[in-house]
N, C-alpha and C. Protein backbone atom coordinates (compact mmCIF):
# COMPACT_ATOMS: atom_id res chain seq x y z
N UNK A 1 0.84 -1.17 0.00
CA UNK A 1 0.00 0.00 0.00
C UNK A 1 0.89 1.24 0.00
N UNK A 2 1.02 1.90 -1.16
CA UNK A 2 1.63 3.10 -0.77
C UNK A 2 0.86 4.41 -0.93
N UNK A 3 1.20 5.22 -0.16
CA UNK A 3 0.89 6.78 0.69
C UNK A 3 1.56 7.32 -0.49
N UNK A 4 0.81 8.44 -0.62
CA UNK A 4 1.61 9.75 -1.59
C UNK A 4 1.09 11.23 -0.50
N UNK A 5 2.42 11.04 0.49
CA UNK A 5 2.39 12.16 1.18
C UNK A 5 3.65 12.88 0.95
N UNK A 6 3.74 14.45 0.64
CA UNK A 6 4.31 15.28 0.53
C UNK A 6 4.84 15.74 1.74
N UNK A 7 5.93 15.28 2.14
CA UNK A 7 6.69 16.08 4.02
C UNK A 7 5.98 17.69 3.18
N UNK A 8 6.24 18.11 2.86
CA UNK A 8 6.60 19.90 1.91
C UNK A 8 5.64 20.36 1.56
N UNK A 9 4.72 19.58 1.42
CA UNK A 9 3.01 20.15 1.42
C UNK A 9 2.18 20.90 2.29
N UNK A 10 2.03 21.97 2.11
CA UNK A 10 1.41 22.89 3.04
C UNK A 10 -0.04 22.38 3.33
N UNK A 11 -0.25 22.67 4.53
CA UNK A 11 -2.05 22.00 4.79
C UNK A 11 -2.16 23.22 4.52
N UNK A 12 -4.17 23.39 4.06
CA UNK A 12 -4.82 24.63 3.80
C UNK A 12 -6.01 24.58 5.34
N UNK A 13 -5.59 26.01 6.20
CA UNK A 13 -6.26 25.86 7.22
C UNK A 13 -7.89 25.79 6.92
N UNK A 14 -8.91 25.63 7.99
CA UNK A 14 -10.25 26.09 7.11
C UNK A 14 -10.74 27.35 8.13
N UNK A 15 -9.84 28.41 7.80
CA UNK A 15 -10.06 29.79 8.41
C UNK A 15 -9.88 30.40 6.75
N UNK A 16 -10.81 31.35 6.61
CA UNK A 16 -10.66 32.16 5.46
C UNK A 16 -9.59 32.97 5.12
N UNK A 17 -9.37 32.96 3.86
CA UNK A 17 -8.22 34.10 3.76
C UNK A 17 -8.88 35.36 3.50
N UNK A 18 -9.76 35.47 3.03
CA UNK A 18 -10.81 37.06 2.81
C UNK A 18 -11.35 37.67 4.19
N UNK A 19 -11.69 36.38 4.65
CA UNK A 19 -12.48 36.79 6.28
C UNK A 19 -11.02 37.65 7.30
N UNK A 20 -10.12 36.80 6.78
CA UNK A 20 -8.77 37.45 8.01
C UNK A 20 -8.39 38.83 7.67
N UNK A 21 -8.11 39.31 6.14
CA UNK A 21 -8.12 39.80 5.34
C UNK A 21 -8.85 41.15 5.80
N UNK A 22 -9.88 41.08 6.18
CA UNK A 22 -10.59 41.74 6.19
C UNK A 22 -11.03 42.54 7.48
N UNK A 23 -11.00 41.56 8.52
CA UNK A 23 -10.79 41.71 9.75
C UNK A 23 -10.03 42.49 10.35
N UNK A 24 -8.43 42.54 9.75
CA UNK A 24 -7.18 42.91 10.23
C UNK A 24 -7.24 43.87 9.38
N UNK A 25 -7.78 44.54 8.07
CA UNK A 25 -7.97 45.83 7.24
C UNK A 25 -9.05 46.72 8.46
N UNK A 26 -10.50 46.09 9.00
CA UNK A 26 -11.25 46.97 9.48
C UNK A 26 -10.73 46.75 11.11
N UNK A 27 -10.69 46.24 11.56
CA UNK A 27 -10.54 46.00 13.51
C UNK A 27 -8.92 45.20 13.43
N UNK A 28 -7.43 45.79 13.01
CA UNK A 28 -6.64 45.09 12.87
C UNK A 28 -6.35 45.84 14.43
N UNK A 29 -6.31 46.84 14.91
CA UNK A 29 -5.89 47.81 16.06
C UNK A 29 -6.50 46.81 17.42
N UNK A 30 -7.60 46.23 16.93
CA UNK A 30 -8.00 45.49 18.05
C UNK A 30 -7.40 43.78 17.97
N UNK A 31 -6.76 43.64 16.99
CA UNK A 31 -6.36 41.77 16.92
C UNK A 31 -7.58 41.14 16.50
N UNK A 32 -8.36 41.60 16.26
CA UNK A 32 -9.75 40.66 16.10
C UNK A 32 -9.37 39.24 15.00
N UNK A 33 -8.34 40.08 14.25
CA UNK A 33 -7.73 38.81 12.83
C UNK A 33 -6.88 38.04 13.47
N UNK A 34 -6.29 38.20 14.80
CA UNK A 34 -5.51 36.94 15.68
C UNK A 34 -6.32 36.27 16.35
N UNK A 35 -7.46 36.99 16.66
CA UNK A 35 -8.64 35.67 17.37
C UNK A 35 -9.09 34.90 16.50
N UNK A 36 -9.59 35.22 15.97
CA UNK A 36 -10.28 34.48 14.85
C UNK A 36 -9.07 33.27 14.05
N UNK A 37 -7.63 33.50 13.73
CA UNK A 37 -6.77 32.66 12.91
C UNK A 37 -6.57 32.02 14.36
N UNK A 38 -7.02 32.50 15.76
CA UNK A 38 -6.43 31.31 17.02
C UNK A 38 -5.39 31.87 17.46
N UNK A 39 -4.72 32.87 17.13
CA UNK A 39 -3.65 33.25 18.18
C UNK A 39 -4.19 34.20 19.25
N UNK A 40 -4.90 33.86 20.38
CA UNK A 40 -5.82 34.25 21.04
C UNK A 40 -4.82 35.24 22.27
N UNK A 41 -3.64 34.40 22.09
CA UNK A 41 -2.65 35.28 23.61
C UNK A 41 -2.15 36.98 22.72
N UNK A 42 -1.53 36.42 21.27
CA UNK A 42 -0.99 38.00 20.52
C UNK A 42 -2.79 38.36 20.39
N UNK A 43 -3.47 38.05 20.03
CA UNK A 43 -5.07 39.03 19.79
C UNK A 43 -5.06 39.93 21.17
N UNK A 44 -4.76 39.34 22.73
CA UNK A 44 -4.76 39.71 23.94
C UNK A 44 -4.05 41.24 24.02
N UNK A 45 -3.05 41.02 23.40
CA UNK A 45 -1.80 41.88 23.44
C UNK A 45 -1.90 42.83 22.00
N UNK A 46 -2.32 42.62 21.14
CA UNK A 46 -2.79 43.63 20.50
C UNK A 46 -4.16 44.58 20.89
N UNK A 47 -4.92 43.70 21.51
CA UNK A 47 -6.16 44.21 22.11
C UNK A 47 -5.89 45.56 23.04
N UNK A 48 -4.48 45.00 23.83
CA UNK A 48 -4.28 45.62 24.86
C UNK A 48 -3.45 47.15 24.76
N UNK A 49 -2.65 46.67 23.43
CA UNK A 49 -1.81 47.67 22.58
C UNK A 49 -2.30 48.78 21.34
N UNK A 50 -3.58 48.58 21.32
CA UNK A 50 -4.23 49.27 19.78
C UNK A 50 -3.11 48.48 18.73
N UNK A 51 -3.13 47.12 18.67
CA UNK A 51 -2.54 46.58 17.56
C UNK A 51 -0.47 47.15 17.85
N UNK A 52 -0.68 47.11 18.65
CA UNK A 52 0.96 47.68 18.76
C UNK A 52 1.94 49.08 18.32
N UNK A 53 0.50 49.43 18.72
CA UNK A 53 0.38 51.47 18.47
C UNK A 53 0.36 51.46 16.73
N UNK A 54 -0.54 50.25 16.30
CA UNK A 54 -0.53 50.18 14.41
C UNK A 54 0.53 49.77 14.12
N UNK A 55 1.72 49.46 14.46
CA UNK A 55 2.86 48.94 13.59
C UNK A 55 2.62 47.64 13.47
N UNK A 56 2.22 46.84 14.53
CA UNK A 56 1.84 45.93 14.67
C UNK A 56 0.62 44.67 13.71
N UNK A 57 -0.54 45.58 13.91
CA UNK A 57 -1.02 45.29 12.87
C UNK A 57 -1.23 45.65 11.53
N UNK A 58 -0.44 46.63 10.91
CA UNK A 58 0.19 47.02 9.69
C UNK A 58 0.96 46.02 8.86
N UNK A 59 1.89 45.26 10.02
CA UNK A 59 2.60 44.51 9.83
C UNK A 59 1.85 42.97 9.29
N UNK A 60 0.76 42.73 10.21
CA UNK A 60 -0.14 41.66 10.08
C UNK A 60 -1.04 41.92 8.83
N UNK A 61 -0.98 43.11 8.27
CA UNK A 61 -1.94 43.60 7.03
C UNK A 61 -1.02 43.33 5.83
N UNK A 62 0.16 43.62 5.77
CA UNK A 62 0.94 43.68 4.60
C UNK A 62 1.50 42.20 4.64
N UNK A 63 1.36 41.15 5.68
CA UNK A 63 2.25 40.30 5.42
C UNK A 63 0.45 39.35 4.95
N UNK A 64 -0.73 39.63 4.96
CA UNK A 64 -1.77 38.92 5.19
C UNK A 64 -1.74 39.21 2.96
N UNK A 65 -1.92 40.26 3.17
CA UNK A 65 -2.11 40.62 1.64
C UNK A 65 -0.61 40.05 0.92
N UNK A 66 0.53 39.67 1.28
CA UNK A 66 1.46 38.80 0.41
C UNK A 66 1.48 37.57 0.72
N UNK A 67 0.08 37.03 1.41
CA UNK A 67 0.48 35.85 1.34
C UNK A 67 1.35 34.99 2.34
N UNK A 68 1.52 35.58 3.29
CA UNK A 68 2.67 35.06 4.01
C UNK A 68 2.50 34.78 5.76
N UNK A 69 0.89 35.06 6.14
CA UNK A 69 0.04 35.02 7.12
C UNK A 69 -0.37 33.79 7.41
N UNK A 70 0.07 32.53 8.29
CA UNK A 70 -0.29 31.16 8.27
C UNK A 70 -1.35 31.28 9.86
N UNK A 71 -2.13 30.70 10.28
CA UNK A 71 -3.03 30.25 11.38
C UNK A 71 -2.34 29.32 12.34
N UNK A 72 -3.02 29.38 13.30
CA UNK A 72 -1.75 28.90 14.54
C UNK A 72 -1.59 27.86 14.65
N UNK A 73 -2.07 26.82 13.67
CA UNK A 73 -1.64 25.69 13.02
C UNK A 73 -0.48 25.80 12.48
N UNK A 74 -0.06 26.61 11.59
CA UNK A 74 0.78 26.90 10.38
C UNK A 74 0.55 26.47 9.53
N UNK A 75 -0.97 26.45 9.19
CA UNK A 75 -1.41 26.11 7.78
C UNK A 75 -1.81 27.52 7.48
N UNK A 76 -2.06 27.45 5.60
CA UNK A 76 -2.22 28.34 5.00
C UNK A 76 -3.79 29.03 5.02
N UNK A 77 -4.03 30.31 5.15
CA UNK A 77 -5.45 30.20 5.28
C UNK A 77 -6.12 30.31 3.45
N UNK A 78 -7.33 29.60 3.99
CA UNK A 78 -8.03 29.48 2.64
C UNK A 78 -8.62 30.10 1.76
N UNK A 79 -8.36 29.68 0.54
CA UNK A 79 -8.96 30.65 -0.50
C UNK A 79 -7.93 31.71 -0.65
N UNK A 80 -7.21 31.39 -0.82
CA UNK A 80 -6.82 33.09 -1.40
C UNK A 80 -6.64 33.66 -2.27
N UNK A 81 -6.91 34.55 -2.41
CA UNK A 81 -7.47 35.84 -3.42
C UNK A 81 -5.94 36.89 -3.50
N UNK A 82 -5.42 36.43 -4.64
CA UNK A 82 -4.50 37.84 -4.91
C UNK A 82 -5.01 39.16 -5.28
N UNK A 83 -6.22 39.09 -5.86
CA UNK A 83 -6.76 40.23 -5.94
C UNK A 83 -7.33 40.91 -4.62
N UNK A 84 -7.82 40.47 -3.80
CA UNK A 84 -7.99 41.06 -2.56
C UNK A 84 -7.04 41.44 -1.58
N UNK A 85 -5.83 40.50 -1.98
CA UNK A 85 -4.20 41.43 -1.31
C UNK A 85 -3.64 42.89 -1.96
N UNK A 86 -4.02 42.71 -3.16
CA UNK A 86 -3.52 44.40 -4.06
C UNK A 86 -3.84 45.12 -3.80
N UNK A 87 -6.13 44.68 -3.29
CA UNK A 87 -6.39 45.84 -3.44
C UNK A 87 -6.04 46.64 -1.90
N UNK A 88 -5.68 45.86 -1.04
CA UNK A 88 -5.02 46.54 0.09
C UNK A 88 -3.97 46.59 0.48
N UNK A 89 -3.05 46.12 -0.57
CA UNK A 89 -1.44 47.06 -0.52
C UNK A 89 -2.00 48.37 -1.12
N UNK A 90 -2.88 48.37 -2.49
CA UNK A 90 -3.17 49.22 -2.69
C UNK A 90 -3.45 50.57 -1.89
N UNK A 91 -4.56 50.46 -0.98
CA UNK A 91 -5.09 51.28 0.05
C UNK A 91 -3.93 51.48 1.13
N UNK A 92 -3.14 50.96 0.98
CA UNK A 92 -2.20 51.19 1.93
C UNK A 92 -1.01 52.16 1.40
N UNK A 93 -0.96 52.07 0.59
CA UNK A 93 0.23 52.99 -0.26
C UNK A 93 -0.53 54.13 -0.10
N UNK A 94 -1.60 53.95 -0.74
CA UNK A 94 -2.09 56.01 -1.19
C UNK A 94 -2.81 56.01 0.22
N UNK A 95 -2.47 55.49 1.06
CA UNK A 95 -2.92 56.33 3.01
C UNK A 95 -1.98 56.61 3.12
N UNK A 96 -0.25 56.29 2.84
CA UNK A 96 0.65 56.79 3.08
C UNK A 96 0.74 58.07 2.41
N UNK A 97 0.74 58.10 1.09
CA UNK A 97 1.12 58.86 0.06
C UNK A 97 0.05 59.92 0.52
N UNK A 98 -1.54 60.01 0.86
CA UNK A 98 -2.58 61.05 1.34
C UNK A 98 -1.79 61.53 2.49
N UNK A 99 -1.36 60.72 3.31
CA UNK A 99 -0.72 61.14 4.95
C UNK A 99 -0.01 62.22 4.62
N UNK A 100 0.98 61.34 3.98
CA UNK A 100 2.50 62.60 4.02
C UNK A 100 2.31 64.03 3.15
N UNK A 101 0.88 63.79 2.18
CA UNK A 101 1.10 65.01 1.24
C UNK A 101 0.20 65.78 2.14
N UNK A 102 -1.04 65.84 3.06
CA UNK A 102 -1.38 66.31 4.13
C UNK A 102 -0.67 67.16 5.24
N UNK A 103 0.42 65.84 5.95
CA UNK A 103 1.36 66.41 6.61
C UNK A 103 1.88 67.79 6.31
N UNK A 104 3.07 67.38 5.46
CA UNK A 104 3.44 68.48 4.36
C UNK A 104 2.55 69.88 4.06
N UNK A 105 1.62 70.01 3.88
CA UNK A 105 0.67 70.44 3.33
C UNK A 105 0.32 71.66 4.51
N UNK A 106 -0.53 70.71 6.18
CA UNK A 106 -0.02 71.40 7.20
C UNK A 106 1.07 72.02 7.73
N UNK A 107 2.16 71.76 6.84
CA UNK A 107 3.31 72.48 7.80
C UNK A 107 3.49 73.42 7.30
N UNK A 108 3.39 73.72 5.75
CA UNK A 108 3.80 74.74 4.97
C UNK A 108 2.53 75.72 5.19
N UNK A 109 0.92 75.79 5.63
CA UNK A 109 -0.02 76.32 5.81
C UNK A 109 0.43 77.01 7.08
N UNK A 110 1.12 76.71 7.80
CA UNK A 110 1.24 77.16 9.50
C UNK A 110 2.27 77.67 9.12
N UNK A 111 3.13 78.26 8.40
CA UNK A 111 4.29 79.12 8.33
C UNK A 111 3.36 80.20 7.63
């Protein structure tokens, strides 16, 4: 009887990749996308941190949209949608790019 198991084969968790996705885009400041993937102690500590004063879950946003966000299994979460990672690198670039031309914008108004 032989097995065709892959050591190198990633399991696919059955936590969504849109649902996490999405979570950690609208309530990432609260961890709500670490409860939900099961990392219930960092959700605690982001809860407790506003997401780690945002770097934190910024970090959990950009690494969720490349793909590179596993569940506390270390399986992959499901379904994923490259188009739903762009479109929030996307949104994430031009909040920077709105920020800083704002910033800017205020400083030169106050002189």
């Amino acid at each position: 009887m032989s097995m065709d198991y892959d050591v190198n084969q990633q399991r696919e968790s059955s936590r969504s990749y849109v649902v996490t996705l999405l979570l950690a885009f609208l309530f990432g400041g609260f961890g709500i996308h670490r409860f939900y993937t099961g990392y219930i102690v960092i959700g605690v500590i982001q809860l407790l941190t506003a997401g780690g004063f945002g770097l934190w879950a910024l970090i959990d946003l950009i690494s969720l949209a490349l793909n590179k966000f596993v569940d506390v299994d270390g399986n992959e979460l499901n379904d994923y949608n490259p188009g739903c990672g762009l479109i929030v690198l996307a949104l994430i670039i031009v909040s920077f790019i709105i920020g800083g031309i704002t910033s800017v914008l205020s400083m030169v108004s106050m002189h």
